[in-house]
N, C-alpha and C. Protein backbone atom coordinates (compact mmCIF):
# COMPACT_ATOMS: atom_id res chain seq x y z
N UNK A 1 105.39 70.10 90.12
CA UNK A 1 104.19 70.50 89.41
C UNK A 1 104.52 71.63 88.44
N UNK A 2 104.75 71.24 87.29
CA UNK A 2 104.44 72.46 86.23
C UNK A 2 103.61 71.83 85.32
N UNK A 3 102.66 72.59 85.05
CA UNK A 3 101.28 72.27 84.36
C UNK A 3 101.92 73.06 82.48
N UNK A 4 102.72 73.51 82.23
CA UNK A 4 102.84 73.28 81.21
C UNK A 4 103.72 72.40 80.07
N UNK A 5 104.35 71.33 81.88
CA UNK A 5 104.25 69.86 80.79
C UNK A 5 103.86 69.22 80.88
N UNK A 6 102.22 69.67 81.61
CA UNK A 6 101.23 68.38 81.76
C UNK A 6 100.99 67.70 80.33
N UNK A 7 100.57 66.62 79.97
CA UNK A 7 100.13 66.04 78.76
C UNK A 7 98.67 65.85 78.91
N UNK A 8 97.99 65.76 80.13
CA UNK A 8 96.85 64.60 80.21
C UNK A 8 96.10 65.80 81.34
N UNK A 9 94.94 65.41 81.17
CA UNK A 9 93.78 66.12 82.37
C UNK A 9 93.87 65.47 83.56
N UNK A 10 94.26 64.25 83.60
CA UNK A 10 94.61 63.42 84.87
C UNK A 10 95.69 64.59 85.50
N UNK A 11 96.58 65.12 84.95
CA UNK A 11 97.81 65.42 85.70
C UNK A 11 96.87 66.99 86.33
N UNK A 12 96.48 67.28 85.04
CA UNK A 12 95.80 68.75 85.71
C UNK A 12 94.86 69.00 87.02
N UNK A 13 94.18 67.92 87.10
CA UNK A 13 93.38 67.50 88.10
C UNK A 13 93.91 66.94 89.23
N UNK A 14 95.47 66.56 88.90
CA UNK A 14 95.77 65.87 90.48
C UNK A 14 96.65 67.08 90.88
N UNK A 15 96.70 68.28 89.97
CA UNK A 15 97.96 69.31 90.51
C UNK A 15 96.75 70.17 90.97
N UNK A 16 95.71 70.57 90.28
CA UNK A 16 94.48 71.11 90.93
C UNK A 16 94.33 70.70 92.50
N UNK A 17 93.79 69.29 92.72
CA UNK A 17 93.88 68.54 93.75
C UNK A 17 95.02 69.12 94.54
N UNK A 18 95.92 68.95 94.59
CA UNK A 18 97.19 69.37 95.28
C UNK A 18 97.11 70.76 95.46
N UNK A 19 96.80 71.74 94.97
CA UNK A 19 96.97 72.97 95.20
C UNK A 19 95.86 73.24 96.07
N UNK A 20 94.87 72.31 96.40
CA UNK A 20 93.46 72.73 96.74
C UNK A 20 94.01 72.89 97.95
N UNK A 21 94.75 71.38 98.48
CA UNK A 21 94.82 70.90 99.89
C UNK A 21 95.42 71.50 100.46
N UNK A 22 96.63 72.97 99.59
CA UNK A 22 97.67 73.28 100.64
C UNK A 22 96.85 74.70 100.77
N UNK A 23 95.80 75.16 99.75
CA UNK A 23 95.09 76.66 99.79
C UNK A 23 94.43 76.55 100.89
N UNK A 24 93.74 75.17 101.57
CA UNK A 24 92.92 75.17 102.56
C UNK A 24 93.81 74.59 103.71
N UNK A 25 94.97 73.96 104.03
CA UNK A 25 95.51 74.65 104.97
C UNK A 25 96.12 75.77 105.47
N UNK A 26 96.24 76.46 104.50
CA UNK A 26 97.04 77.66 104.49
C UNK A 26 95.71 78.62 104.85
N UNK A 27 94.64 78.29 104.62
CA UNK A 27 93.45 79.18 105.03
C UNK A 27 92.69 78.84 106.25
N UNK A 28 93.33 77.60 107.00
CA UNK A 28 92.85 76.78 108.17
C UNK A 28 94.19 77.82 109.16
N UNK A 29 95.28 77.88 108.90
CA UNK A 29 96.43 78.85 109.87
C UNK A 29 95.67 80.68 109.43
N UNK A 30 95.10 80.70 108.39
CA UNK A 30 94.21 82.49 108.47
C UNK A 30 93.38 82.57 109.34
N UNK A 31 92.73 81.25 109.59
CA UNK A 31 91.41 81.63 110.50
C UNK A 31 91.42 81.66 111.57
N UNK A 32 93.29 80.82 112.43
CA UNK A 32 93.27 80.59 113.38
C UNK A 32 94.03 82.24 113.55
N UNK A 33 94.53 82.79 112.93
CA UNK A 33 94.80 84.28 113.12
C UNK A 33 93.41 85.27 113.33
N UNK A 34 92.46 84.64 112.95
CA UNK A 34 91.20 85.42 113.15
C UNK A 34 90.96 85.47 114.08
N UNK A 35 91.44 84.32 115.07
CA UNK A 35 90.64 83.56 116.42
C UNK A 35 91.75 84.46 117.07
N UNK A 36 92.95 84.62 117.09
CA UNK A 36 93.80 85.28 117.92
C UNK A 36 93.03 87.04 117.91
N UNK A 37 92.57 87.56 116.68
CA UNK A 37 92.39 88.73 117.00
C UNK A 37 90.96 88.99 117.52
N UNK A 38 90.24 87.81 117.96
CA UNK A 38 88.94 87.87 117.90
C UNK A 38 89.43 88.13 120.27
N UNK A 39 90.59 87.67 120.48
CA UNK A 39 91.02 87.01 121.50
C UNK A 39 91.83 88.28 121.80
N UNK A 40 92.40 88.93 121.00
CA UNK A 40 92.76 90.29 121.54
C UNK A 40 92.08 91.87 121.14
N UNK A 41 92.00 91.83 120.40
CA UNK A 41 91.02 92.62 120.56
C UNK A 41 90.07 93.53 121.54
N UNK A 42 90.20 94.58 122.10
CA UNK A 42 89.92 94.75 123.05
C UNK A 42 88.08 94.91 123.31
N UNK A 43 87.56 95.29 121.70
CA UNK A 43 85.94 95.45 121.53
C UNK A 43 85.44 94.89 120.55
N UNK A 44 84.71 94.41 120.59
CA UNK A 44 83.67 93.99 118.94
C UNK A 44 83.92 94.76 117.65
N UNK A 45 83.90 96.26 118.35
CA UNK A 45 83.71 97.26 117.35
C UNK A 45 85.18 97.38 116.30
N UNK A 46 86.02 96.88 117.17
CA UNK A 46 87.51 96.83 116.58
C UNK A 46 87.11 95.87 115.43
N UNK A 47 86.32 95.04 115.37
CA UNK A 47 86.84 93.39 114.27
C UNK A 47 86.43 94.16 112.86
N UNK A 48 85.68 94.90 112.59
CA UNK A 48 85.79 95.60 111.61
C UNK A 48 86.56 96.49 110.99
N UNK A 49 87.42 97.31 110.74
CA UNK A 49 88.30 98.06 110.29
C UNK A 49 88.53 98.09 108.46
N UNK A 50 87.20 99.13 108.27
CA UNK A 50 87.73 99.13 106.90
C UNK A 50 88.82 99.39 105.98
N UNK A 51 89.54 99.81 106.76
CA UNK A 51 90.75 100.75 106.77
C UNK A 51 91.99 99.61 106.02
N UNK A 52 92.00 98.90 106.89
CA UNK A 52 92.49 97.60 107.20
C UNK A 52 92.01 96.63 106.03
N UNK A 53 90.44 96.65 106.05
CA UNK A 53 90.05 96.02 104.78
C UNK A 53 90.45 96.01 103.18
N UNK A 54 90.48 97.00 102.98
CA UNK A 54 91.10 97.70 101.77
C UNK A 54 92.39 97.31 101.66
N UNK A 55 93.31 97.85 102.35
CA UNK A 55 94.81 97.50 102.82
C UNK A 55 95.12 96.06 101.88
N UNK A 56 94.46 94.79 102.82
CA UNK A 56 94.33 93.64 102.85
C UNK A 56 94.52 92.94 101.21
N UNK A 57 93.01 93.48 100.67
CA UNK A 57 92.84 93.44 99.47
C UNK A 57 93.64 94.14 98.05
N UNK A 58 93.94 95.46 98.70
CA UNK A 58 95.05 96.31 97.39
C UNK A 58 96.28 95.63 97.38
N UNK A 59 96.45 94.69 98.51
CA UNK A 59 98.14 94.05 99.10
C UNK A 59 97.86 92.93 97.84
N UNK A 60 96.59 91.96 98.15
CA UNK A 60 96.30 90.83 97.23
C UNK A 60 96.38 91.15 95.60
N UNK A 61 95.78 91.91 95.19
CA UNK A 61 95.83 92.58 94.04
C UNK A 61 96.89 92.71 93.64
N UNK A 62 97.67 93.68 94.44
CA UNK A 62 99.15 93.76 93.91
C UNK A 62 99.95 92.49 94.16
N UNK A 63 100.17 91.61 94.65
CA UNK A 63 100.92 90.61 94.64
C UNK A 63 100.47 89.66 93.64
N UNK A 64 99.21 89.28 93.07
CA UNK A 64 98.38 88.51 92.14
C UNK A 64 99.19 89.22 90.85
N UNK A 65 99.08 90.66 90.69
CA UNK A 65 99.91 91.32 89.37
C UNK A 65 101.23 91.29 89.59
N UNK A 66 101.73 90.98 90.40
CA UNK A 66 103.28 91.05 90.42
C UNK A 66 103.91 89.12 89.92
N UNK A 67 103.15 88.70 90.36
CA UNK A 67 103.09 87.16 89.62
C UNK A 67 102.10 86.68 88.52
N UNK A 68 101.62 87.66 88.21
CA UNK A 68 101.21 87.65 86.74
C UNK A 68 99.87 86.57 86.87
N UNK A 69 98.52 86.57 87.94
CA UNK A 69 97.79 86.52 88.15
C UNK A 69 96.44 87.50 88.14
N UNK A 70 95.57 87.34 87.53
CA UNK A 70 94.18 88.31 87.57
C UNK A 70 94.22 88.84 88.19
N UNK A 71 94.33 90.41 88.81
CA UNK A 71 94.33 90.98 89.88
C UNK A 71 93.00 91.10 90.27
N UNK A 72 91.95 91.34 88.96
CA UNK A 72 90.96 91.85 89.40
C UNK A 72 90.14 90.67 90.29
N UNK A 73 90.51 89.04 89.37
CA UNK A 73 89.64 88.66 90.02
C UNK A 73 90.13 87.92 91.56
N UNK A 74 91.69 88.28 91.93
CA UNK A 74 92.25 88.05 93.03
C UNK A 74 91.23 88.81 94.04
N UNK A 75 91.10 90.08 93.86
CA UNK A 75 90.46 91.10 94.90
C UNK A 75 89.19 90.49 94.43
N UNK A 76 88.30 90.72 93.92
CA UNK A 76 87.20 89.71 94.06
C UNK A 76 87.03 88.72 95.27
N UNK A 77 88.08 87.75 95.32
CA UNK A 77 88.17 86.66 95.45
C UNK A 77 88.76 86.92 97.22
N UNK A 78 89.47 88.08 97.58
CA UNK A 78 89.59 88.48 98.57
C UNK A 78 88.70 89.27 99.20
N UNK A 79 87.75 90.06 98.42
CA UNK A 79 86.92 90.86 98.94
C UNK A 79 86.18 89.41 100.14
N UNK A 80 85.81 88.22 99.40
CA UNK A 80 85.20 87.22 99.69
C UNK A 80 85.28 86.85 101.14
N UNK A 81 86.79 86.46 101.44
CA UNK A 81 87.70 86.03 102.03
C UNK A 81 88.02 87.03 103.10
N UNK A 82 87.83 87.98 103.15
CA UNK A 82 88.10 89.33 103.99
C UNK A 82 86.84 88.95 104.88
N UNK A 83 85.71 89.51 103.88
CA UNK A 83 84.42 89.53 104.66
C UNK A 83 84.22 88.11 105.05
N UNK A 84 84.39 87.05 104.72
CA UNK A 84 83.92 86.03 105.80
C UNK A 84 85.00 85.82 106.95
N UNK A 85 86.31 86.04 106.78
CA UNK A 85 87.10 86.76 107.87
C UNK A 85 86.43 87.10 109.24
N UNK A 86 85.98 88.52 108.94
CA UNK A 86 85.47 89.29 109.43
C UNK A 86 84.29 88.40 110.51
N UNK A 87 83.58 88.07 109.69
CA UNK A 87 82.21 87.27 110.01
C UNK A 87 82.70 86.17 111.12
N UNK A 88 83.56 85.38 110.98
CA UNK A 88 83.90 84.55 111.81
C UNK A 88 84.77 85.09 112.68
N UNK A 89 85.38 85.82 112.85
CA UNK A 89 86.04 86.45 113.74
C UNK A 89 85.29 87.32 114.81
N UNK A 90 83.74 87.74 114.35
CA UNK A 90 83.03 88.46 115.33
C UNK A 90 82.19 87.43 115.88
N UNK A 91 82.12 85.96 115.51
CA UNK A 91 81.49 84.79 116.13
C UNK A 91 82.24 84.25 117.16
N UNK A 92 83.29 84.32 116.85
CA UNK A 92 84.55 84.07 117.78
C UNK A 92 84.46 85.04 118.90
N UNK A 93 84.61 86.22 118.79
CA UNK A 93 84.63 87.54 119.61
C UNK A 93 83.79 87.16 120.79
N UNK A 94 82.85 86.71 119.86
CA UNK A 94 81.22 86.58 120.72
C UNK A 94 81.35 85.07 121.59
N UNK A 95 81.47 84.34 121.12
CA UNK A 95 81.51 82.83 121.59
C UNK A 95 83.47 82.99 122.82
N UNK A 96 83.84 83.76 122.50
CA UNK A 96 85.09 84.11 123.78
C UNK A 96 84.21 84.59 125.12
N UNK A 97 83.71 85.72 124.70
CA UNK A 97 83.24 86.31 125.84
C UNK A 97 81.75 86.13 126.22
N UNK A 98 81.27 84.76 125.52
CA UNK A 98 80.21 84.42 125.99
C UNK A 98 78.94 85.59 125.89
């Protein structure tokens, strides 16, 4: 896949396609890391950590600019991704310990 010798929108769309399928497995192995910390974790109060939040996101940012990707709208796009993180990981928390 290099899209700048695509010729045709067909190609752009099936490398689109392709990139979709491996972003959402690769985000199907994040969530199951959610489920592990939802599983260790010792309190609810832990699944939040803004601290951590930030971290997460300045890491995305900087790696998006280091490959010459939008940073801004990477963190955007992680802010997203953090917080529904978060969200499902305290459903998890909850649905562990009943």
């Amino acid at each position: 896949m290099n899209p700048e010798g695509y010729s045709t929108m067909a190609q752009v769309r099936a490398g689109v396609d392709n990139l979709d399928r491996q972003i959402v497995a690769l985000l199907a192995q994040r969530f199951a890391h959610m489920r592990a910390a939802a599983r260790i974790k010792p309190d609810r109060s832990a699944v939040r950590d803004e601290a951590r939040k930030r971290q997460v996101i300045d890491q995305a940012r900087a790696e998006a600019e280091r490959v010459g990707a939008p940073g801004a709208v990477i963190a955007d796009l992680w802010e997203q991704l953090v917080e529904a993180s978060i969200a499902y990981e305290m459903e998890e928390y909850d649905r562990i310990r009943g």
